[in-house]
PDB file of N, CA and C in Angstrom:
ATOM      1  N   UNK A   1     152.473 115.527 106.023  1.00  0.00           N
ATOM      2  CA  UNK A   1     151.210 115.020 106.493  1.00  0.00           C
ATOM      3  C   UNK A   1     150.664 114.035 105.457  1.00  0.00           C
ATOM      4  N   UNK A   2     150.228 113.189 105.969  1.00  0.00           N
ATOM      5  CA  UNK A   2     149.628 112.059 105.314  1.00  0.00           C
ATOM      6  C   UNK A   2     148.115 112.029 105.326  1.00  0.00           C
ATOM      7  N   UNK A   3     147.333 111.622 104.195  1.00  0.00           N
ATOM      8  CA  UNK A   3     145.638 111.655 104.055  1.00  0.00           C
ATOM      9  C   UNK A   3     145.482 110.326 104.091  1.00  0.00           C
ATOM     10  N   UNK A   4     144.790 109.696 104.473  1.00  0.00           N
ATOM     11  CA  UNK A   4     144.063 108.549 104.558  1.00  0.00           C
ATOM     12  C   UNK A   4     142.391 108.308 104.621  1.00  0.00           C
ATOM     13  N   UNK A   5     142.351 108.764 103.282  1.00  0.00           N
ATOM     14  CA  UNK A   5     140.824 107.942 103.047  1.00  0.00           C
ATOM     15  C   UNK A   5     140.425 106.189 103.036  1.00  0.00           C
ATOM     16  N   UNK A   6     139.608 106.761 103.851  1.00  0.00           N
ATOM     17  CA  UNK A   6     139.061 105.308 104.117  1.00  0.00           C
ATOM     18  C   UNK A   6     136.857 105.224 103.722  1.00  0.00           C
ATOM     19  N   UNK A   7     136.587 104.131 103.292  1.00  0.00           N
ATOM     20  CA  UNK A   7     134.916 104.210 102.865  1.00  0.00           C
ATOM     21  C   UNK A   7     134.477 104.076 104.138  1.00  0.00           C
ATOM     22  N   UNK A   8     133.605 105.008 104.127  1.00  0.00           N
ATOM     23  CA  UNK A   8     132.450 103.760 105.341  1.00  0.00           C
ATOM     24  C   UNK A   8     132.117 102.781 104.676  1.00  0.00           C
ATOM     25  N   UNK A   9     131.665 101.894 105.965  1.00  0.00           N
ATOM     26  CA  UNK A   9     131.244 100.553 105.730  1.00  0.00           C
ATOM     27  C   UNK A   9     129.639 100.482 105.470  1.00  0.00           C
ATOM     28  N   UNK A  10     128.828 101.922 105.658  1.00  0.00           N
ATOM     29  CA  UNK A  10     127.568 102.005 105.775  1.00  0.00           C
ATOM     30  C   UNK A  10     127.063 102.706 104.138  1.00  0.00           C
ATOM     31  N   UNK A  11     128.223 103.114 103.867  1.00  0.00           N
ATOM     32  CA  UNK A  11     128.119 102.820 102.284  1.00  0.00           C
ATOM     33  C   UNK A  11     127.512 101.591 101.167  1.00  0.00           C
ATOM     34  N   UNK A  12     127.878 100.559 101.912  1.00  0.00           N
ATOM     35  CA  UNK A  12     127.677  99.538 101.262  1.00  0.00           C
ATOM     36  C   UNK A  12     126.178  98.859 101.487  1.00  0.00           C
ATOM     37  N   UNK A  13     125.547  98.837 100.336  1.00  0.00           N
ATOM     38  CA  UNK A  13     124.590  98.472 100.411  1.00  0.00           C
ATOM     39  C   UNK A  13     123.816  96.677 100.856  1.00  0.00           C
ATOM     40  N   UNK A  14     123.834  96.352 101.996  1.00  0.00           N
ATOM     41  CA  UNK A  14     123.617  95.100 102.144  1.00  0.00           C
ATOM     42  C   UNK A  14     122.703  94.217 101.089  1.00  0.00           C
ATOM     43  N   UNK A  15     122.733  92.947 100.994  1.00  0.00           N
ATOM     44  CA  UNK A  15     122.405  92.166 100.198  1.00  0.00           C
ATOM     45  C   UNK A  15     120.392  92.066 100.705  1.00  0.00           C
ATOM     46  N   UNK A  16     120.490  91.819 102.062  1.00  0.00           N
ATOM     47  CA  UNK A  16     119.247  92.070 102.511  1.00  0.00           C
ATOM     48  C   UNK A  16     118.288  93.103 101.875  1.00  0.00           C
ATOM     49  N   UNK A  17     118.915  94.110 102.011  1.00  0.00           N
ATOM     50  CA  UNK A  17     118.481  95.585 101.534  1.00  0.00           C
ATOM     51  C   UNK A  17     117.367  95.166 100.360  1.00  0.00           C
ATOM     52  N   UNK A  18     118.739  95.064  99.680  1.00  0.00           N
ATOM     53  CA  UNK A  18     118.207  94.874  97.655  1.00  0.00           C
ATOM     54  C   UNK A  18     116.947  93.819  97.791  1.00  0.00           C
ATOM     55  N   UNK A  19     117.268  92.783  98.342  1.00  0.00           N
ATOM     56  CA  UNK A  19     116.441  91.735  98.403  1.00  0.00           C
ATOM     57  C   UNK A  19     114.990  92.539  99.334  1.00  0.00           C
ATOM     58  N   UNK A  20     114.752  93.038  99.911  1.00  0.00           N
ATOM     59  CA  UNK A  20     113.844  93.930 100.619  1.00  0.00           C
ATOM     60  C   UNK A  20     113.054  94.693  99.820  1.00  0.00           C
ATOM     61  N   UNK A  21     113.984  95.241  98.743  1.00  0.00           N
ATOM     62  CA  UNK A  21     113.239  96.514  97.666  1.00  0.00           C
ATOM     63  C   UNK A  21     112.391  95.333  96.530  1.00  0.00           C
ATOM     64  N   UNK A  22     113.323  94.563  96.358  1.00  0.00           N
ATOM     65  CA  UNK A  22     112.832  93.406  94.830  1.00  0.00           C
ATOM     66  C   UNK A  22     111.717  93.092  95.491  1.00  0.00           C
ATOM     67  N   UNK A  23     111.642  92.714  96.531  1.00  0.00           N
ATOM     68  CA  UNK A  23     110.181  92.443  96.950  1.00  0.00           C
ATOM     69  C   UNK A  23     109.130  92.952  97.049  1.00  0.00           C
ATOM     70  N   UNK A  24     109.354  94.734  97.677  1.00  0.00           N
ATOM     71  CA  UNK A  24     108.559  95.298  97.440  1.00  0.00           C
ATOM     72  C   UNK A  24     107.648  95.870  95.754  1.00  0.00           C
ATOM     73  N   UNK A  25     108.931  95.694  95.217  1.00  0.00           N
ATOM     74  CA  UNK A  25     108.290  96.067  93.402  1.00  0.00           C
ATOM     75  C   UNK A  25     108.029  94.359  93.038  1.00  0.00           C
ATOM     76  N   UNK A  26     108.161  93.422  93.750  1.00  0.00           N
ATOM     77  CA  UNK A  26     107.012  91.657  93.183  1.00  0.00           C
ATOM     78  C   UNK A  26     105.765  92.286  92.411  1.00  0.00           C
ATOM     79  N   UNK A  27     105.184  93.453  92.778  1.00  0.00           N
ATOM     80  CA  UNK A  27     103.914  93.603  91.591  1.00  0.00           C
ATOM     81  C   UNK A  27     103.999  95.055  91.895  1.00  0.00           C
ATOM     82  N   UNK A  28     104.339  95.540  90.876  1.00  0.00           N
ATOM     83  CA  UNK A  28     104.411  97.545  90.791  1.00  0.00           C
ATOM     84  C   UNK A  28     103.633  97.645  90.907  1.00  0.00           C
ATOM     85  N   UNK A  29     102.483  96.801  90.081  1.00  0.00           N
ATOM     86  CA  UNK A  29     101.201  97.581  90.119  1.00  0.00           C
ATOM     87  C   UNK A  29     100.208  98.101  90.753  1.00  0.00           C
ATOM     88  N   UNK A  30     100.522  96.770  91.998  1.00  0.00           N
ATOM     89  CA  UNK A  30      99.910  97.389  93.084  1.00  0.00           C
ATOM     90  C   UNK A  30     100.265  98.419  94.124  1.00  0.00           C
ATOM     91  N   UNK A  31      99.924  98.536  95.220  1.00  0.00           N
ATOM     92  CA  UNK A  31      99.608  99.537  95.960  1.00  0.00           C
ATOM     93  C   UNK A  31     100.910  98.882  97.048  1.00  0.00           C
ATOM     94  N   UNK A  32     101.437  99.368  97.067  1.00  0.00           N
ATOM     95  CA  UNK A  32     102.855  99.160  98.286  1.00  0.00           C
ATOM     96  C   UNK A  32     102.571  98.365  99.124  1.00  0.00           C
ATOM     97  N   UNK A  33     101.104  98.356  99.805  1.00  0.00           N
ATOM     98  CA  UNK A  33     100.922  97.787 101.382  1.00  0.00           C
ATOM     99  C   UNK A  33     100.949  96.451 100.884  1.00  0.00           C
ATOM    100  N   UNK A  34      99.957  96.468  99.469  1.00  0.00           N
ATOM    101  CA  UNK A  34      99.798  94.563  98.810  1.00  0.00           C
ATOM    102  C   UNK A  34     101.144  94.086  98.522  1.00  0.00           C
ATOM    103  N   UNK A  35     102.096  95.053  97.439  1.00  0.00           N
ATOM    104  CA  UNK A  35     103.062  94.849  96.585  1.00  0.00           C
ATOM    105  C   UNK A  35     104.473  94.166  98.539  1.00  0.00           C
ATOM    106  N   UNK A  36     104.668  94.959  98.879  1.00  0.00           N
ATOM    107  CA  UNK A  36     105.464  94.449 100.264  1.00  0.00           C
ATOM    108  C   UNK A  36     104.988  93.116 100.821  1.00  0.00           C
ATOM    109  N   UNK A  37     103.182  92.997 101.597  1.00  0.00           N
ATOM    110  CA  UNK A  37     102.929  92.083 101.833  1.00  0.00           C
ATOM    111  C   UNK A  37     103.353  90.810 100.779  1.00  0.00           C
ATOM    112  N   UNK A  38     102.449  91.211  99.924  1.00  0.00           N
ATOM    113  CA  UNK A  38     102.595  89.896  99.351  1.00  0.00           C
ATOM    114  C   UNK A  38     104.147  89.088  98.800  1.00  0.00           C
ATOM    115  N   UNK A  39     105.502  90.202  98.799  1.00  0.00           N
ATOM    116  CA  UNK A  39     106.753  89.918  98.757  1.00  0.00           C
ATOM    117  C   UNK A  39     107.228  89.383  99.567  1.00  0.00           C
ATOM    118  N   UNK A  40     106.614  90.052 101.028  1.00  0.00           N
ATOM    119  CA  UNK A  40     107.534  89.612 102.061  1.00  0.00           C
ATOM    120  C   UNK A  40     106.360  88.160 102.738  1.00  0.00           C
ATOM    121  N   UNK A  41     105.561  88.204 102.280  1.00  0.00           N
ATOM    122  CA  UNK A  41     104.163  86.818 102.883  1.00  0.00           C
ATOM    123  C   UNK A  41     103.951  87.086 104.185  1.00  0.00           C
ATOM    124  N   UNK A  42     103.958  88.638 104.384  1.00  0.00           N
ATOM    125  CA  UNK A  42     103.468  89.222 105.848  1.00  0.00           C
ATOM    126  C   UNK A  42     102.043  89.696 105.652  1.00  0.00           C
ATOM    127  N   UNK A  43     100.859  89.858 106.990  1.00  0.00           N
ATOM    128  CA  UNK A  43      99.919  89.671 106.945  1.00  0.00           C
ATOM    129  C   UNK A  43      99.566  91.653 106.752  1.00  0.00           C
ATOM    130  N   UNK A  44      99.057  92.230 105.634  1.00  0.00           N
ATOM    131  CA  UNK A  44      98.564  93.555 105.167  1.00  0.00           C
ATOM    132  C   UNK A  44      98.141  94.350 106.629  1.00  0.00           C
ATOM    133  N   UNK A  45      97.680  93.895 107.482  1.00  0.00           N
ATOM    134  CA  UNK A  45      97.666  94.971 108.908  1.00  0.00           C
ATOM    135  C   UNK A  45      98.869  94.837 109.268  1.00  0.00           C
ATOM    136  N   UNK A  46     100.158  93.472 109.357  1.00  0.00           N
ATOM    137  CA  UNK A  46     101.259  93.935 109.916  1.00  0.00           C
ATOM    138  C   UNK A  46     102.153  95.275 109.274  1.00  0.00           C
ATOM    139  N   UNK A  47     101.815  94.964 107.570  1.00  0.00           N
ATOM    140  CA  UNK A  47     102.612  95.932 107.125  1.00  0.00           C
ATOM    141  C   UNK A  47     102.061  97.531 107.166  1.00  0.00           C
ATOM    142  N   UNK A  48     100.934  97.562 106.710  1.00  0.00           N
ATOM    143  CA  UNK A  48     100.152  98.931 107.388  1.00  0.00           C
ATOM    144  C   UNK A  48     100.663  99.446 108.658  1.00  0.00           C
ATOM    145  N   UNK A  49     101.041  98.778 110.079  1.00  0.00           N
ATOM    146  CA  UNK A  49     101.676  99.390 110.718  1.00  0.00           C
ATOM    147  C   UNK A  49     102.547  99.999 110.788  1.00  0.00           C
ATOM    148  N   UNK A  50     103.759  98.907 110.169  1.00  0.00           N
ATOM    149  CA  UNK A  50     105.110  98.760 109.579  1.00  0.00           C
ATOM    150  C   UNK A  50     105.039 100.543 108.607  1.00  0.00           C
ATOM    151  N   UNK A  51     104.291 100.518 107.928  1.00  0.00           N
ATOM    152  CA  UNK A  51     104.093 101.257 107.265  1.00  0.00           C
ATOM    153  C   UNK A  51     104.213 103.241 107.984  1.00  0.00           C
ATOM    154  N   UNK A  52     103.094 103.339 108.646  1.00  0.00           N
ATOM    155  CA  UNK A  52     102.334 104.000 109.612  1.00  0.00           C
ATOM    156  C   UNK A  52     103.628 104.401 110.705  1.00  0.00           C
ATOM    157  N   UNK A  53     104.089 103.733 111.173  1.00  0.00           N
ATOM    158  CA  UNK A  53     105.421 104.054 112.393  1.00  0.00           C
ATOM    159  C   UNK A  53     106.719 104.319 111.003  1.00  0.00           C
ATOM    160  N   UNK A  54     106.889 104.232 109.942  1.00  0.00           N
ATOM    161  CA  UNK A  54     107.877 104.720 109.108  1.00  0.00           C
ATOM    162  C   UNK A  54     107.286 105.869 108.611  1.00  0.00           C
ATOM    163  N   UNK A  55     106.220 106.711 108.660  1.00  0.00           N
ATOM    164  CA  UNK A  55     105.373 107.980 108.278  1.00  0.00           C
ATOM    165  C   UNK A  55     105.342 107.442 106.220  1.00  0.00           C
ATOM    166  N   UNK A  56     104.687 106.496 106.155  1.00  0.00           N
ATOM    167  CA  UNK A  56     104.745 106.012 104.560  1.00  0.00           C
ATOM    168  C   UNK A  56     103.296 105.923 104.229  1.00  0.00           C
ATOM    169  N   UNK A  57     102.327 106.674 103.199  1.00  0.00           N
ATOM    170  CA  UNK A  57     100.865 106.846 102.943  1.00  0.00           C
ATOM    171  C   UNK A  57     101.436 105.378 101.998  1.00  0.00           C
ATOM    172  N   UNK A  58     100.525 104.781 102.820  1.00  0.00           N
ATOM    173  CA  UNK A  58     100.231 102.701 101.696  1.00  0.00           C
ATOM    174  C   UNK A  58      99.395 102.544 101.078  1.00  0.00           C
ATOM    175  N   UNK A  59      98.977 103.889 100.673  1.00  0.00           N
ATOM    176  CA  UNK A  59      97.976 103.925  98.743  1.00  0.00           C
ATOM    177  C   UNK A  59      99.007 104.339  98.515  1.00  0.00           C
ATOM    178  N   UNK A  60     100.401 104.580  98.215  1.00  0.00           N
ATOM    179  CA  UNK A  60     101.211 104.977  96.949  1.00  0.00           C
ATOM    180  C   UNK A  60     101.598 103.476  96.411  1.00  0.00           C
ATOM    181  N   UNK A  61     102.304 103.851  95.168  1.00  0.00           N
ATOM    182  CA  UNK A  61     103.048 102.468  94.579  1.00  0.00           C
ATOM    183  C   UNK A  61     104.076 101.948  95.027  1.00  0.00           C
ATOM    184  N   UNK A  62     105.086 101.355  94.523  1.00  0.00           N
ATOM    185  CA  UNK A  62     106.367 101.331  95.146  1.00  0.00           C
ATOM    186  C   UNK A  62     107.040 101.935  94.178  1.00  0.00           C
ATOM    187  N   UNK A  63     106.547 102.496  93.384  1.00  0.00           N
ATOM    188  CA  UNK A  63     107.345 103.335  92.322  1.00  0.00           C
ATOM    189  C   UNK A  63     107.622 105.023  93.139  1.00  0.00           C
ATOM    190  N   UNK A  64     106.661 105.418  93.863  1.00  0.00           N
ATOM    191  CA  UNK A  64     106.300 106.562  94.394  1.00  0.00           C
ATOM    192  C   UNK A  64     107.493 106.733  95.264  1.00  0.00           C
ATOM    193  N   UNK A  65     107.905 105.560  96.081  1.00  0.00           N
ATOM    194  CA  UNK A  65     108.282 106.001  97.109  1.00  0.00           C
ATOM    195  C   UNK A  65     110.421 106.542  96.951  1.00  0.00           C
ATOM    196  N   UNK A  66     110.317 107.552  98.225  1.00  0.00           N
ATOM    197  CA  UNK A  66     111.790 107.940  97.692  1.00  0.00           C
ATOM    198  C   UNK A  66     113.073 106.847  98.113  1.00  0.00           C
ATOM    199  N   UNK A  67     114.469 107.164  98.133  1.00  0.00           N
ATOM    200  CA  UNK A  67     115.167 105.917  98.311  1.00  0.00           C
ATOM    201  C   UNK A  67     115.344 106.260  99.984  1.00  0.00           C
ATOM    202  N   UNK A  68     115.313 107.186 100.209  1.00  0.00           N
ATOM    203  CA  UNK A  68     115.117 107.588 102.174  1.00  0.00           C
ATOM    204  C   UNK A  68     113.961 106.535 102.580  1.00  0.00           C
ATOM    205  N   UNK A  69     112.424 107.125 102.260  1.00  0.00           N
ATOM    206  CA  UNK A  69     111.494 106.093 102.358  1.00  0.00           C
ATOM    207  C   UNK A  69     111.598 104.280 102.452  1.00  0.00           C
ATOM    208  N   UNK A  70     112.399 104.010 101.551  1.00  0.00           N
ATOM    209  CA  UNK A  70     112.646 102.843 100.956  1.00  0.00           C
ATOM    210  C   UNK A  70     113.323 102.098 102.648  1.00  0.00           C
ATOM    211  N   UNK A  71     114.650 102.930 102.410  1.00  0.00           N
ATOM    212  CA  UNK A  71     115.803 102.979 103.799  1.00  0.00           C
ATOM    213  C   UNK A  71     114.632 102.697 104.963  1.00  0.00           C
ATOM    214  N   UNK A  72     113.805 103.472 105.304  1.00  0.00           N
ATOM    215  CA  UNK A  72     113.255 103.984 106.588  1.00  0.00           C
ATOM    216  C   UNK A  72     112.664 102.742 106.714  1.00  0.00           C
ATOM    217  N   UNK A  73     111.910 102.156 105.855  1.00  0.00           N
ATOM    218  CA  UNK A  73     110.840 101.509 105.909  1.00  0.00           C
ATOM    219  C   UNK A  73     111.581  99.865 106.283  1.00  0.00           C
ATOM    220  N   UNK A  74     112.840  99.661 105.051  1.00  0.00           N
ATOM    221  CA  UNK A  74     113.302  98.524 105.585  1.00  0.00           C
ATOM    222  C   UNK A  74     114.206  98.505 106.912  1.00  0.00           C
ATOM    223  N   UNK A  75     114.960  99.599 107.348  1.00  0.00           N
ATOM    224  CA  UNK A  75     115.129  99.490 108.945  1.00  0.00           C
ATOM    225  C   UNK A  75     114.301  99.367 109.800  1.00  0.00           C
ATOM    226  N   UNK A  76     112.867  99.879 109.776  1.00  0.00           N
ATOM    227  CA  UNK A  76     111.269  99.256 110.707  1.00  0.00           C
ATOM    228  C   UNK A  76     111.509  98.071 110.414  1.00  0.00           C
ATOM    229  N   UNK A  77     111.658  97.227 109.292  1.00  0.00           N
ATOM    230  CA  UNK A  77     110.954  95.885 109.302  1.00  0.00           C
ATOM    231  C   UNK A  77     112.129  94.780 109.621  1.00  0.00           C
ATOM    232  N   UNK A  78     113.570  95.957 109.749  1.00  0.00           N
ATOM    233  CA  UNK A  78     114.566  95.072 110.207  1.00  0.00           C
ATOM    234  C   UNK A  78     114.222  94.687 112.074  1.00  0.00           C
ATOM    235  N   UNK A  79     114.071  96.024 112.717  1.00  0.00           N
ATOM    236  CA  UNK A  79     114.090  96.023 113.560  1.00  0.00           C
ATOM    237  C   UNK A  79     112.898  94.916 114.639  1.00  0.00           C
ATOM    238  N   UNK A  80     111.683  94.902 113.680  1.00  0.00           N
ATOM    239  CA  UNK A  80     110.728  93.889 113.697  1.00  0.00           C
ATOM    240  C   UNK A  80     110.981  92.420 113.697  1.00  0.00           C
ATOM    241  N   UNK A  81     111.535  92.301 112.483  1.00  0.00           N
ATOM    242  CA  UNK A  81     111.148  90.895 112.131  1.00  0.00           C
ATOM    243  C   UNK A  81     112.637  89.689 111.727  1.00  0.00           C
ATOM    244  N   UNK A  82     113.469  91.056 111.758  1.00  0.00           N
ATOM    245  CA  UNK A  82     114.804  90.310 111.908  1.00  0.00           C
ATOM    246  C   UNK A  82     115.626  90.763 112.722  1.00  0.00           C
ATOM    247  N   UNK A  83     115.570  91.409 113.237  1.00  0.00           N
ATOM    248  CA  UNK A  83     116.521  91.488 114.568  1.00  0.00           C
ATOM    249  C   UNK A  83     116.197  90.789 115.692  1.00  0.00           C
TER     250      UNK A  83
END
């Protein structure tokens, strides 16, 4: 018998992704809903929604949030604004 491992392909972390998170930490300091908006130059009620339908409280930082969170939040805004 022969084994054949093979990776998923969902392993791999897309380039989008990364570029998604760097944006969200553009200013740690602030508060996620500003720190995202102002990365992504989307308008603070779009992302509050964005936010709100991913179950994400947007008084935390972007330091706060977990890497699931992170995931969740940029598949909402895939499904939004680039798909």
């Amino acid at each position: 018998m022969t084994v054949l491992i093979k990776p998923h392909s969902n392993n791999q972390i897309s380039h989008d992704y990364i570029d998604f998170v760097r944006r969200g930490f553009s200013n740690p300091r602030k508060k996620i809903i500003n720190s995202v908006s102002m990365g992504l130059k989307i308008d603070n009620n779009e992302i509050k929604l964005l936010m709100n339908k991913t179950d994400i409280d947007h008084s935390l930082r972007p330091q706060h949030l977990t890497l699931s969170q992170w995931g969740n939040l940029y598949k909402n805004y895939k499904k939004i604004y680039v798909d």
